[in-house]
PDB file of N, CA and C in Angstrom:
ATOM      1  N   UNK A   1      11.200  12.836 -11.930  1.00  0.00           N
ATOM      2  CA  UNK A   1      10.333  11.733 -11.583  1.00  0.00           C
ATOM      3  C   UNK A   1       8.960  12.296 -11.226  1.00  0.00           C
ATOM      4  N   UNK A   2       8.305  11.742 -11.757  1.00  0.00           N
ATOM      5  CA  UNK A   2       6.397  12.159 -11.657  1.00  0.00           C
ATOM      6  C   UNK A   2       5.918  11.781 -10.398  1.00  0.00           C
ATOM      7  N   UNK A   3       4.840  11.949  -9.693  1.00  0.00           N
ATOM      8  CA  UNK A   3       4.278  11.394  -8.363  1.00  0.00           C
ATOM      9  C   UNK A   3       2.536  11.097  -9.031  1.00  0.00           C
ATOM     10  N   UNK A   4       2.386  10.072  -8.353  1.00  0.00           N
ATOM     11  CA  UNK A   4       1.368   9.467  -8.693  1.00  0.00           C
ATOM     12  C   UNK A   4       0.554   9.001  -7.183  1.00  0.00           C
ATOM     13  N   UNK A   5      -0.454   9.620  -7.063  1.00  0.00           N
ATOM     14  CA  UNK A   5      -1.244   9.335  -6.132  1.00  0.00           C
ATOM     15  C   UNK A   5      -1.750   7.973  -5.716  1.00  0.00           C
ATOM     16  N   UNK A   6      -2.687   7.194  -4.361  1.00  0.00           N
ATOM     17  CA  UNK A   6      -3.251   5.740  -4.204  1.00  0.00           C
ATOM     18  C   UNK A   6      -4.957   6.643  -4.551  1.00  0.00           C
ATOM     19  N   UNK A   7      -5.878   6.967  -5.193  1.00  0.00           N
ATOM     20  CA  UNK A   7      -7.107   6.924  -5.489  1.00  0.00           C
ATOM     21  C   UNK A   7      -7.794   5.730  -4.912  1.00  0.00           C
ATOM     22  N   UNK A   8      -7.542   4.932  -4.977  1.00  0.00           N
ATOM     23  CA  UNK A   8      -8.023   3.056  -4.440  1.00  0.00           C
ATOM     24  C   UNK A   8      -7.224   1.862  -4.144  1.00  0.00           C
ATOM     25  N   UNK A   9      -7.775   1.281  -2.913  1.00  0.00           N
ATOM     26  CA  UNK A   9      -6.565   0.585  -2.489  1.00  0.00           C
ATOM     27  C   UNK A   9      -7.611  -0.749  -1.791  1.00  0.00           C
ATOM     28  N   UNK A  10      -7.137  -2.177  -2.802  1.00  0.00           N
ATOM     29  CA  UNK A  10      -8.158  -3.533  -2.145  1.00  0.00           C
ATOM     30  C   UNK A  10      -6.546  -4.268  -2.109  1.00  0.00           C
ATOM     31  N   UNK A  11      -6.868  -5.195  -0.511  1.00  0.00           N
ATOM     32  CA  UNK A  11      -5.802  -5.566  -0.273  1.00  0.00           C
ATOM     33  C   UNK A  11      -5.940  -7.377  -1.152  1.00  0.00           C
ATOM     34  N   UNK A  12      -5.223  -8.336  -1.358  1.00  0.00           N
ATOM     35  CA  UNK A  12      -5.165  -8.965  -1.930  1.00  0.00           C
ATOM     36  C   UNK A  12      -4.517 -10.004  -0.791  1.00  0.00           C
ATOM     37  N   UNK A  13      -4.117 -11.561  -1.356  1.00  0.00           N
ATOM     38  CA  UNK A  13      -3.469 -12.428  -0.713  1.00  0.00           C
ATOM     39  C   UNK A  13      -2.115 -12.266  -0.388  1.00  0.00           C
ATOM     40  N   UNK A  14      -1.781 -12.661   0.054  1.00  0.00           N
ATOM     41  CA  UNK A  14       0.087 -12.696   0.540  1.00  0.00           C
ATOM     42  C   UNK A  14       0.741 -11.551   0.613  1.00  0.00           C
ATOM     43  N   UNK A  15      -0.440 -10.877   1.320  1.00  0.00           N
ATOM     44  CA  UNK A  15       0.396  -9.350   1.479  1.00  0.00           C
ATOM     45  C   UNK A  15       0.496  -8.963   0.238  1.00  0.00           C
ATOM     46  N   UNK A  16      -0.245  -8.665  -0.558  1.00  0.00           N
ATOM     47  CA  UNK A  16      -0.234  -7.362  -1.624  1.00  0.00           C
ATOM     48  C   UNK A  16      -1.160  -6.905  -1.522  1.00  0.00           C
ATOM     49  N   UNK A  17      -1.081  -5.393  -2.067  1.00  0.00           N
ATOM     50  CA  UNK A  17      -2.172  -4.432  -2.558  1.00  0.00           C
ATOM     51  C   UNK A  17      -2.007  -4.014  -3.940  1.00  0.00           C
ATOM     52  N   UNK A  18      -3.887  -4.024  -4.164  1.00  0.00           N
ATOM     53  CA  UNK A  18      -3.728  -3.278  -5.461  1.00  0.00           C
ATOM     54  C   UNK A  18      -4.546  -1.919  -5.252  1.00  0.00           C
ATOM     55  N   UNK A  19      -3.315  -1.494  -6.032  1.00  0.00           N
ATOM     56  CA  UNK A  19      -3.732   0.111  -6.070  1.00  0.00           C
ATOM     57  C   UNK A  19      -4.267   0.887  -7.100  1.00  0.00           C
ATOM     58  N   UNK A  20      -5.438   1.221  -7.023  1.00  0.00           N
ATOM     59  CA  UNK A  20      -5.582   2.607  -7.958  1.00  0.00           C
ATOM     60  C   UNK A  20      -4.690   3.359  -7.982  1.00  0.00           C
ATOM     61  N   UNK A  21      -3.817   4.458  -8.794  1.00  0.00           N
ATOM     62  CA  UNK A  21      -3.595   5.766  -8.628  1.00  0.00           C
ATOM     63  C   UNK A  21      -4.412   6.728  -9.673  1.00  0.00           C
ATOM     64  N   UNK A  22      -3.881   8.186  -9.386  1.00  0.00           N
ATOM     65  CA  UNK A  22      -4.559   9.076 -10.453  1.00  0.00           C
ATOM     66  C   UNK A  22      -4.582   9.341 -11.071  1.00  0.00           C
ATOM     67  N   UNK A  23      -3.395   8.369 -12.210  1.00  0.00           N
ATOM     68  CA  UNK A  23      -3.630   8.807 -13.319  1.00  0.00           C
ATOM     69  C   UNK A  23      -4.093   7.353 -13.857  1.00  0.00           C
ATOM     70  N   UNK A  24      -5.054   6.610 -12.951  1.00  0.00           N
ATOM     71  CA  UNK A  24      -5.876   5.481 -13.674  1.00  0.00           C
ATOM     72  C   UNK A  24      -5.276   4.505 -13.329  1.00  0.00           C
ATOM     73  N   UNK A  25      -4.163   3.894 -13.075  1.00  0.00           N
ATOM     74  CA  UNK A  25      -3.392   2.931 -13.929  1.00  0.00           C
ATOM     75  C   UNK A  25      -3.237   2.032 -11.914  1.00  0.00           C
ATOM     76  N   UNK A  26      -3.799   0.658 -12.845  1.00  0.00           N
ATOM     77  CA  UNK A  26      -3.502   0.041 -11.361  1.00  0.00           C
ATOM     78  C   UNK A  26      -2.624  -0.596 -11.511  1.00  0.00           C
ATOM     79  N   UNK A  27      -1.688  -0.826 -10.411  1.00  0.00           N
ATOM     80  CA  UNK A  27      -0.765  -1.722  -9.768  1.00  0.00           C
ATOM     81  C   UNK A  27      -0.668  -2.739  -8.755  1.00  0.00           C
ATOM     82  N   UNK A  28       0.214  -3.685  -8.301  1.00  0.00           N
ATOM     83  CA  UNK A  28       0.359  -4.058  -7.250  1.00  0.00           C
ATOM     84  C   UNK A  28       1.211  -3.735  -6.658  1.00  0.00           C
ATOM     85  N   UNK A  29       1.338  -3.589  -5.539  1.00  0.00           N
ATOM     86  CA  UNK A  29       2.353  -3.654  -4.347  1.00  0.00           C
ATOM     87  C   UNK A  29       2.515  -4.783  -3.459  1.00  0.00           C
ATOM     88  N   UNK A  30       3.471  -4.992  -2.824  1.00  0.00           N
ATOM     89  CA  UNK A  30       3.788  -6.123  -2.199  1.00  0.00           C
ATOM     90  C   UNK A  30       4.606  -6.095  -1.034  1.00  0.00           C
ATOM     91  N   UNK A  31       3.893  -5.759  -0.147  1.00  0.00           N
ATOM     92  CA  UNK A  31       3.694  -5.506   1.297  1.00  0.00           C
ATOM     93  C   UNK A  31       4.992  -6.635   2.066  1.00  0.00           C
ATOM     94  N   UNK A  32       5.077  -7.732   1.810  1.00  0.00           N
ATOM     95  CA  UNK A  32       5.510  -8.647   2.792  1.00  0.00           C
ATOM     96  C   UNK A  32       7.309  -8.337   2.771  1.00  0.00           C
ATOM     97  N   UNK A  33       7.953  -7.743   1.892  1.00  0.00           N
ATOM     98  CA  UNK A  33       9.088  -7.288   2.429  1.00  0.00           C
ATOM     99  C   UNK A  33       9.176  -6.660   3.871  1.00  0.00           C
ATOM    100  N   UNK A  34       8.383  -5.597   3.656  1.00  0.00           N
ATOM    101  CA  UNK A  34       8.353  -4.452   4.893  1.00  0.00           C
ATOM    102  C   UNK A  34       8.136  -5.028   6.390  1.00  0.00           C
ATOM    103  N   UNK A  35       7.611  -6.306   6.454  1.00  0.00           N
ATOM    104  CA  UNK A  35       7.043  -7.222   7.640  1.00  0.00           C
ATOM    105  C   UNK A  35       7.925  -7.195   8.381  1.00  0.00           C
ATOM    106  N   UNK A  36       9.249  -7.351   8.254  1.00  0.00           N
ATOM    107  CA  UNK A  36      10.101  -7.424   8.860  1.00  0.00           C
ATOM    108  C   UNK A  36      10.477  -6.150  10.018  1.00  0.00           C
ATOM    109  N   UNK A  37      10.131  -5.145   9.622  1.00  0.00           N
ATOM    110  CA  UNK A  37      10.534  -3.789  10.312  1.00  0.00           C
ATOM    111  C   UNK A  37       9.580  -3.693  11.288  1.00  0.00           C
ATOM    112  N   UNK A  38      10.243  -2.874  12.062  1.00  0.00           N
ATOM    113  CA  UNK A  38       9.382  -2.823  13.497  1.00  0.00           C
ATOM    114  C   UNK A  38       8.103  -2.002  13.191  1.00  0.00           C
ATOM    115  N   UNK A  39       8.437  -1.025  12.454  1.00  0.00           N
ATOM    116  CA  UNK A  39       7.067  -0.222  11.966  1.00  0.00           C
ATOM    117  C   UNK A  39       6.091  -1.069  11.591  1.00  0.00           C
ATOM    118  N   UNK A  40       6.290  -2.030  10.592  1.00  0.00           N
ATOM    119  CA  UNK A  40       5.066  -2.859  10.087  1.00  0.00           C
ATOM    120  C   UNK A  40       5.137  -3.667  10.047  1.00  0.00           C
ATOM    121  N   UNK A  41       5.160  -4.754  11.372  1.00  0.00           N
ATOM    122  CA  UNK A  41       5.104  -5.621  11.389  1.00  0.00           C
ATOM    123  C   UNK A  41       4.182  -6.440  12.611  1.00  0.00           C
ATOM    124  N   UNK A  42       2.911  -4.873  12.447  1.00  0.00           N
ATOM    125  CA  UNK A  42       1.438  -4.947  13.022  1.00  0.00           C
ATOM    126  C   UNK A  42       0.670  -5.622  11.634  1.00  0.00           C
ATOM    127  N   UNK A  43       1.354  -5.494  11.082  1.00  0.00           N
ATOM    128  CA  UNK A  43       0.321  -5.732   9.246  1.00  0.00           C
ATOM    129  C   UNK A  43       0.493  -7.111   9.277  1.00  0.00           C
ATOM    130  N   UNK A  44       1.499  -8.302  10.488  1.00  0.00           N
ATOM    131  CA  UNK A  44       1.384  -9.505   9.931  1.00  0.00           C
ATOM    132  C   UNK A  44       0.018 -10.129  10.286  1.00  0.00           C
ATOM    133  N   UNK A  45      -0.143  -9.246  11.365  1.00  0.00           N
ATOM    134  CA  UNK A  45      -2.124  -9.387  11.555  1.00  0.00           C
ATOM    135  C   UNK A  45      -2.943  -9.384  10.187  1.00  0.00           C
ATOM    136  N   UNK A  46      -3.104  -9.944   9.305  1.00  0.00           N
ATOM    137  CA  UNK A  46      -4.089 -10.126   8.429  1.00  0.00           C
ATOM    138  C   UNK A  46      -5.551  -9.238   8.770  1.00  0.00           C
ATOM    139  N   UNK A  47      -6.301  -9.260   9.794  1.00  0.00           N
ATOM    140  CA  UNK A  47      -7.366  -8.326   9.993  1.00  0.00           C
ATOM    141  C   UNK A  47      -6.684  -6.902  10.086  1.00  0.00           C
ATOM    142  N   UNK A  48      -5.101  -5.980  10.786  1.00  0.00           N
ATOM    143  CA  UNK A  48      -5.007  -5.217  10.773  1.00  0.00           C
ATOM    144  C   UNK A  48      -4.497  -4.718   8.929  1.00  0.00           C
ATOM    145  N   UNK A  49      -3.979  -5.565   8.428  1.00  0.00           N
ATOM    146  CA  UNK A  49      -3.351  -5.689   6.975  1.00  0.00           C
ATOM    147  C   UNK A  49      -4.857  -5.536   6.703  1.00  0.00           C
ATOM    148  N   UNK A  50      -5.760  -5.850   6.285  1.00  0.00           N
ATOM    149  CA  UNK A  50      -6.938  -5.859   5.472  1.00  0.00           C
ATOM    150  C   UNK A  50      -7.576  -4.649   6.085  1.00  0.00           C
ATOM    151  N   UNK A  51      -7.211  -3.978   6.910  1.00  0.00           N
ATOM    152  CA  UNK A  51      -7.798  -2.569   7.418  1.00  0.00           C
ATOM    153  C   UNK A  51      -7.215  -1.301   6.320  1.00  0.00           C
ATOM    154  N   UNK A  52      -6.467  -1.799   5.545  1.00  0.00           N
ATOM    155  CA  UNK A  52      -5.833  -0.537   4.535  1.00  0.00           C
ATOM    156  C   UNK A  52      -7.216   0.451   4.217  1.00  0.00           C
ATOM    157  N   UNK A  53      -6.706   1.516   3.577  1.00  0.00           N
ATOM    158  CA  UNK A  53      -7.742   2.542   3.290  1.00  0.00           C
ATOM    159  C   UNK A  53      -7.124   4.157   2.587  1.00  0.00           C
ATOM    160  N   UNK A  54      -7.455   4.661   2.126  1.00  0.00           N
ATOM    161  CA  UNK A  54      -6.609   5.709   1.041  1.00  0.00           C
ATOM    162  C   UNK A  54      -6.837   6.596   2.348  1.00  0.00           C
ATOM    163  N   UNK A  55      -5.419   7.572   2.335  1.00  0.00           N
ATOM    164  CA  UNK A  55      -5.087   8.592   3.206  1.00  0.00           C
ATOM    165  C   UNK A  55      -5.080   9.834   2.054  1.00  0.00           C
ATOM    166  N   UNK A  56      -5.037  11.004   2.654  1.00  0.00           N
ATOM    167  CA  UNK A  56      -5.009  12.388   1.572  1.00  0.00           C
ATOM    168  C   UNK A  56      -3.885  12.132   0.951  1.00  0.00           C
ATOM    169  N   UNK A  57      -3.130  11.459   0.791  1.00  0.00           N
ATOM    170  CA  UNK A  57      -2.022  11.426  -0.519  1.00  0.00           C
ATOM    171  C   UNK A  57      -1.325  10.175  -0.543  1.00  0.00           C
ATOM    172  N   UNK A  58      -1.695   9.223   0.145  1.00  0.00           N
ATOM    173  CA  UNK A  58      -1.645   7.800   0.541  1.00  0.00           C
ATOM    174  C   UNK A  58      -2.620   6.603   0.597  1.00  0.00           C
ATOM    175  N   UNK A  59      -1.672   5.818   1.145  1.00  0.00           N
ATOM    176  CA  UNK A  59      -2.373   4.813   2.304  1.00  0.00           C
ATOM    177  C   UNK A  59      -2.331   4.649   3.188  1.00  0.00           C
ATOM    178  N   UNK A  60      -3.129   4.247   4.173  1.00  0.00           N
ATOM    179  CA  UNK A  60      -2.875   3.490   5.603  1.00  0.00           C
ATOM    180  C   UNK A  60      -3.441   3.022   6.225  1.00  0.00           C
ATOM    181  N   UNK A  61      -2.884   2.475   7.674  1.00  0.00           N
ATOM    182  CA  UNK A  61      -3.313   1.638   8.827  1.00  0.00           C
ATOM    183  C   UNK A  61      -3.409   2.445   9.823  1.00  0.00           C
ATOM    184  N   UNK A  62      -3.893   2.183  10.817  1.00  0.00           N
ATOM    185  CA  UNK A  62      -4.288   2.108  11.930  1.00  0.00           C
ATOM    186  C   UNK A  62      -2.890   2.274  12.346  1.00  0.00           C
ATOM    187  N   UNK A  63      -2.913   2.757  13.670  1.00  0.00           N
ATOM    188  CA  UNK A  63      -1.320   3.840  14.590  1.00  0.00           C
ATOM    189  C   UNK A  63      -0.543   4.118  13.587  1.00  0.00           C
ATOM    190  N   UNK A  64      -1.008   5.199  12.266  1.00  0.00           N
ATOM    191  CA  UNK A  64      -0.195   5.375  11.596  1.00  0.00           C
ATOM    192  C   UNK A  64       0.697   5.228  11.051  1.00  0.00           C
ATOM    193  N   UNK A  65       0.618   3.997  10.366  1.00  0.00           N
ATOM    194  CA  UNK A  65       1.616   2.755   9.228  1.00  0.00           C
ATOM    195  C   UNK A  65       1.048   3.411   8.439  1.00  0.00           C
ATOM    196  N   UNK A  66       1.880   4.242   7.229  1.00  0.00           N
ATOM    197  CA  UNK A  66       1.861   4.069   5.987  1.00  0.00           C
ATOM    198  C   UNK A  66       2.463   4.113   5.376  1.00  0.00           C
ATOM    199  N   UNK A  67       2.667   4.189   3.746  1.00  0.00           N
ATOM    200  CA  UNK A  67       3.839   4.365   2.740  1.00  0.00           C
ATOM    201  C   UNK A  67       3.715   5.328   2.092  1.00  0.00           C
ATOM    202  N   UNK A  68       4.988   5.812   1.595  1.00  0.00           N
ATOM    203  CA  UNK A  68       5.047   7.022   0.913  1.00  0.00           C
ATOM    204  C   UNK A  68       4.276   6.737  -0.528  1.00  0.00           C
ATOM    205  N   UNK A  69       3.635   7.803  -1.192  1.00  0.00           N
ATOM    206  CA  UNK A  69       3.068   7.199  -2.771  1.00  0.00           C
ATOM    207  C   UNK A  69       4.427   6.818  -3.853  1.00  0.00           C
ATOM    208  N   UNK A  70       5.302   7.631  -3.661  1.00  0.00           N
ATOM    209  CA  UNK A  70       6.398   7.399  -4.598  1.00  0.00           C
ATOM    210  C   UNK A  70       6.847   5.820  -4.477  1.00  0.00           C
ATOM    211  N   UNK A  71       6.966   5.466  -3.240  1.00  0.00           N
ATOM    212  CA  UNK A  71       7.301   4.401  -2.538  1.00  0.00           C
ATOM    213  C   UNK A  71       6.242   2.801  -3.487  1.00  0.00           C
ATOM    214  N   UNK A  72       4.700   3.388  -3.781  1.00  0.00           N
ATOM    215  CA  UNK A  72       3.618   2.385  -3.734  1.00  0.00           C
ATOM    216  C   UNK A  72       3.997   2.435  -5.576  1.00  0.00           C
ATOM    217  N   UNK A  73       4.414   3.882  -5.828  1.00  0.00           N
ATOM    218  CA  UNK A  73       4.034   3.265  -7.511  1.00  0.00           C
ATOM    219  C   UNK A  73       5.375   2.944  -8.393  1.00  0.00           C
ATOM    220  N   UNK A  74       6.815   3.116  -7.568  1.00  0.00           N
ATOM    221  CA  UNK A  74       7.422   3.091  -8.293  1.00  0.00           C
ATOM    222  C   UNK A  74       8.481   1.503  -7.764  1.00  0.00           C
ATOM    223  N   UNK A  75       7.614   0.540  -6.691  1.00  0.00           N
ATOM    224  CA  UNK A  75       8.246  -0.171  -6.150  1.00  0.00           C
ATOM    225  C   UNK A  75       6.968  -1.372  -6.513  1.00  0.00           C
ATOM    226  N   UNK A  76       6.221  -1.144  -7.450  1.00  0.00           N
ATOM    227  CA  UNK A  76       5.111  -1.812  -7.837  1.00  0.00           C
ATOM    228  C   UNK A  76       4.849  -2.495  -9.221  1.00  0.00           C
ATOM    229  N   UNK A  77       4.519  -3.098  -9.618  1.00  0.00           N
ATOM    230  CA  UNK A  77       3.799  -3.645 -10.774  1.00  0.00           C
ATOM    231  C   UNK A  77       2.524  -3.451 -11.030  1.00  0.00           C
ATOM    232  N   UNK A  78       2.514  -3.443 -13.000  1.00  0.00           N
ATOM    233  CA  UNK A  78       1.357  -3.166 -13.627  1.00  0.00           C
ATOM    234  C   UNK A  78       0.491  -4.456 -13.145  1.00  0.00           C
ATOM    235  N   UNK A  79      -0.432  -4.250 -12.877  1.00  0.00           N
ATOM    236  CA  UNK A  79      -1.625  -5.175 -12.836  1.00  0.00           C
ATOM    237  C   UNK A  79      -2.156  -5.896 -13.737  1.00  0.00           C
TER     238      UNK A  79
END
């Protein structure tokens, strides 16, 4: 299995993101499963959710919410 980096990350409505990765190719992700978990379920804040931002081999939030990349491109759709 290949790994594919987040290069760019604009958050979208209903809890998705779309992602750049590095080898070009954007996707979406879709955040609102994860709401449920105690980890992220600071993101039902819409201003903290719209705080996303590319990490050195990721994404993330604020007190350190993020997702693994394997996690963003292979649990995602083509755009």
């Amino acid at each position: 299995m290949e790994s594919y980096y987040p290069v760019g990350v604009k958050p979208l409505e209903k809890y998705k993101l779309l992602i750049t990765f590095d080898n070009n190719e954007q996707r979406i992700f879709n955040v609102e499963p994860y709401l449920n978990d105690k980890f992220f379920s600071p993101l039902k804040s819409l201003p903290v959710f719209n705080s996303v931002k590319i990490s050195p081999i990721s994404i993330e939030w604020a007190g350190g919410i993020d997702i693994c990349p394997d996690e963003l491109y292979y649990n995602s759709v083509p755009a």
